[in-house]
Protein backbone atom coordinates (compact mmCIF):
# COMPACT_ATOMS: atom_id res chain seq x y z
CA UNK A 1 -29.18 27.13 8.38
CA UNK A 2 -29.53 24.04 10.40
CA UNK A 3 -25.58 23.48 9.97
CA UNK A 4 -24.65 26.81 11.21
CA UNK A 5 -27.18 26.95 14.18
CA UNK A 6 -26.04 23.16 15.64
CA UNK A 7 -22.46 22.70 13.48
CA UNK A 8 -20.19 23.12 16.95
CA UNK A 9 -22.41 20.32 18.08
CA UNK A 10 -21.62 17.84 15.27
CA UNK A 11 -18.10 16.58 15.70
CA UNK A 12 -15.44 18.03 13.70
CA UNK A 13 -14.48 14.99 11.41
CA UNK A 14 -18.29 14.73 10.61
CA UNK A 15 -18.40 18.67 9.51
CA UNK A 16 -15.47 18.45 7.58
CA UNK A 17 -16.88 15.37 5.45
CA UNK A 18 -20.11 17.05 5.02
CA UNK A 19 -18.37 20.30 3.73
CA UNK A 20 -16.49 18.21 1.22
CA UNK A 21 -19.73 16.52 0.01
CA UNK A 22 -21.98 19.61 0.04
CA UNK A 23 -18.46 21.00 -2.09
CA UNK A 24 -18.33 18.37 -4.35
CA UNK A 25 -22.24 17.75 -5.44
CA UNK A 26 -22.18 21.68 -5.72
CA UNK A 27 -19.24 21.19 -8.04
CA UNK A 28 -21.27 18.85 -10.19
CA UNK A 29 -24.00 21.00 -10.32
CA UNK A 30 -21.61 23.41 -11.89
CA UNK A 31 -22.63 25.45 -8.46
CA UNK A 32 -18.93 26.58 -8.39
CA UNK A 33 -19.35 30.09 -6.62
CA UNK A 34 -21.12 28.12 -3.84
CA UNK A 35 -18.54 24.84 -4.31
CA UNK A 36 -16.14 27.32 -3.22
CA UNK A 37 -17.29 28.75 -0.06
CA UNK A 38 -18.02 24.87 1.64
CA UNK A 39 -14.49 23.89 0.22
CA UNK A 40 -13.00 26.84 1.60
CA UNK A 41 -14.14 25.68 5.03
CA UNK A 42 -11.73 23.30 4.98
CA UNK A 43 -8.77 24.21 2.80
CA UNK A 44 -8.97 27.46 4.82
CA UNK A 45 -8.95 25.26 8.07
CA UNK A 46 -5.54 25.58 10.04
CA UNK A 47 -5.89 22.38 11.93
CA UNK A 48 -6.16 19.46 9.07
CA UNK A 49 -6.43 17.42 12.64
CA UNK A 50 -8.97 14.79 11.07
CA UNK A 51 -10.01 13.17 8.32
CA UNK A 52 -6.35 14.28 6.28
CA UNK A 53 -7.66 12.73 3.52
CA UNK A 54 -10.51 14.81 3.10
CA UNK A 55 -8.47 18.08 3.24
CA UNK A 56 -5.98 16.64 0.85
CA UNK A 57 -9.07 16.06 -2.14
CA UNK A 58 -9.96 19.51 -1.39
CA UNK A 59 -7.33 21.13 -2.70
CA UNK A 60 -7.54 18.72 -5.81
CA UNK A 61 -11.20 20.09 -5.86
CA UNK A 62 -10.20 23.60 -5.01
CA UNK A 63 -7.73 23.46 -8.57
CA UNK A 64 -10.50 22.28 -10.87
CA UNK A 65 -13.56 25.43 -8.76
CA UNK A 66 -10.50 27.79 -9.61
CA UNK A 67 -10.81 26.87 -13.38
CA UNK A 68 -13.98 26.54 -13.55
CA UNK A 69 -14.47 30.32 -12.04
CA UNK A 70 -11.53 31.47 -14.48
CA UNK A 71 -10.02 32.08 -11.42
CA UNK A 72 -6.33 31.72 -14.06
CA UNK A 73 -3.83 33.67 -12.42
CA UNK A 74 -4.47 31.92 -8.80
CA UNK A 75 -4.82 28.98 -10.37
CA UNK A 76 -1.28 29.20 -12.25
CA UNK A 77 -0.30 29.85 -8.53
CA UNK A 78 -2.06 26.68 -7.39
CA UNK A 79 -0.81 24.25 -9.54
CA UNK A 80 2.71 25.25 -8.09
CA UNK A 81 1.16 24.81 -4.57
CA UNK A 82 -0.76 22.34 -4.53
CA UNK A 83 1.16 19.32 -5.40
CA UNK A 84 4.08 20.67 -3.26
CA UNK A 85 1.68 20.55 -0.59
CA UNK A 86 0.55 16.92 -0.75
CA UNK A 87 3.73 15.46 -2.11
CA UNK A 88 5.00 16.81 1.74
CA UNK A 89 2.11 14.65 2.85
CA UNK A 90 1.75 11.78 0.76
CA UNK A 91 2.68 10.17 -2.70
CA UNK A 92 0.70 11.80 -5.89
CA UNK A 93 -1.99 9.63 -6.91
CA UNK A 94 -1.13 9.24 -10.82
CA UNK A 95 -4.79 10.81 -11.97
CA UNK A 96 -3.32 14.22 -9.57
CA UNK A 97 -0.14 13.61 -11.57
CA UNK A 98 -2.07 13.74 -15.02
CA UNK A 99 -4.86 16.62 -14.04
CA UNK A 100 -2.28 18.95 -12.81
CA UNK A 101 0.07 18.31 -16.33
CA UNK A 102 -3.55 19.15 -18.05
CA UNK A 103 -4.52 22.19 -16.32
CA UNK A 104 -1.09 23.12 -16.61
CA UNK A 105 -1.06 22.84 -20.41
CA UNK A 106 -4.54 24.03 -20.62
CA UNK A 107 -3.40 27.40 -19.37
CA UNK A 108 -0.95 28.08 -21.91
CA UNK A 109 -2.68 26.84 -24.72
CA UNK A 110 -5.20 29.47 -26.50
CA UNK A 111 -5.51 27.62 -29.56
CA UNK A 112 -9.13 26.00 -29.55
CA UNK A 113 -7.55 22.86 -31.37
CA UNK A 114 -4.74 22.12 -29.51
CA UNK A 115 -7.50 22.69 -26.42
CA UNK A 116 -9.55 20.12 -27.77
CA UNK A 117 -6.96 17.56 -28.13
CA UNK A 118 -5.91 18.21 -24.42
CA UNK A 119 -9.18 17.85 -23.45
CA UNK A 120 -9.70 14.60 -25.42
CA UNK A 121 -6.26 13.25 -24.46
CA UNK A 122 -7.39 13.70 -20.66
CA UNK A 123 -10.47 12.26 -21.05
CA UNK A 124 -8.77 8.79 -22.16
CA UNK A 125 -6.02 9.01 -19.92
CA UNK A 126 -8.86 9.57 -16.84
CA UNK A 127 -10.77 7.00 -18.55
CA UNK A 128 -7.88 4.37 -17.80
CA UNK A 129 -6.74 5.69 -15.13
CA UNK A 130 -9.92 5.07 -13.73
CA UNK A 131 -9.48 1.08 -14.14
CA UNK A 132 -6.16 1.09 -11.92
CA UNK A 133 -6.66 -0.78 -8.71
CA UNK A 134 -3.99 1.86 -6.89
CA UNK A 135 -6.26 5.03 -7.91
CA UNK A 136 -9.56 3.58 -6.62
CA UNK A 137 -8.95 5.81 -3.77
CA UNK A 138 -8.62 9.05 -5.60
CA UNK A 139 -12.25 8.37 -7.64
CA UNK A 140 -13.58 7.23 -4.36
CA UNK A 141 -13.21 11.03 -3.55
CA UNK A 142 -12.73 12.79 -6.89
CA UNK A 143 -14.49 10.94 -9.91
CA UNK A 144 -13.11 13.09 -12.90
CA UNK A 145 -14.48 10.91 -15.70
CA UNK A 146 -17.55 13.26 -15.13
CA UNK A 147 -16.18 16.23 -15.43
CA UNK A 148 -16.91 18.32 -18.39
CA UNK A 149 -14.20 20.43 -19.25
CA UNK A 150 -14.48 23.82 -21.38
């Protein structure tokens, strides 16, 4: 309530990094209907005129709400989107590389083995990932050894 009644008050680059927390700790909380709506306030903003970086993680977000929510069809659009979108912005971060590969895969595969290797494979690649000095940046902003994939 507070956010809504005094929001135009509280500059823009301070909104948008508070949408993309309140987002992302909803997204934790497996909150994903309500993950959606604050990261829709800014992937659905048509001025990314601050904090770039911020708007850039939440489309990364936005990709892994989508699954979460089932949300397949859009999310097979997405994945065709998405890393056109920040490629035309910046050089993929090799964890986007490797999540967008998995969700990929993980939408054609209905076999609940070949799932769980995906899954598992992932997981380890994520893992190490995670100990490369040029991706501190992306799990500054996006921390997917937490996530718990279905």
């Amino acid at each position: 309530e507070g956010l809504h009644r005094f929001g135009k008050k509280i500059e823009k680059h301070h909104r948008i990094t508070f949408y993309y927390l309140i987002a992302y700790l909803l997204f934790q909380n497996r909150r994903y209907e309500q993950a959606l709506r604050w990261n829709n306030l800014i992937v659905n903003d048509p001025k990314e005129d601050v904090v770039k970086e911020i708007y850039y993680f939440a489309r990364v977000l936005n990709l892994l709400i989508h699954y979460e929510l089932r949300n397949y069809l859009l999310l097979e659009s997405l994945l065709l989107s998405t890393p056109k979108y920040l490629k035309a912005r910046r050089p993929l971060f090799s964890t986007e590389k490797t999540l967008f590969r998995f969700l990929t895969s993980l939408l054609k595969t209905t076999d609940p083995s070949k799932r769980q290797t995906l899954i598992s494979d992932f997981k380890n690649k994520v893992s190490d990932l995670s100990h490369t000095p040029s991706e501190k940046r992306m799990f500054g902003y996006l921390d997917l050894r937490w996530w718990k994939v279905d």
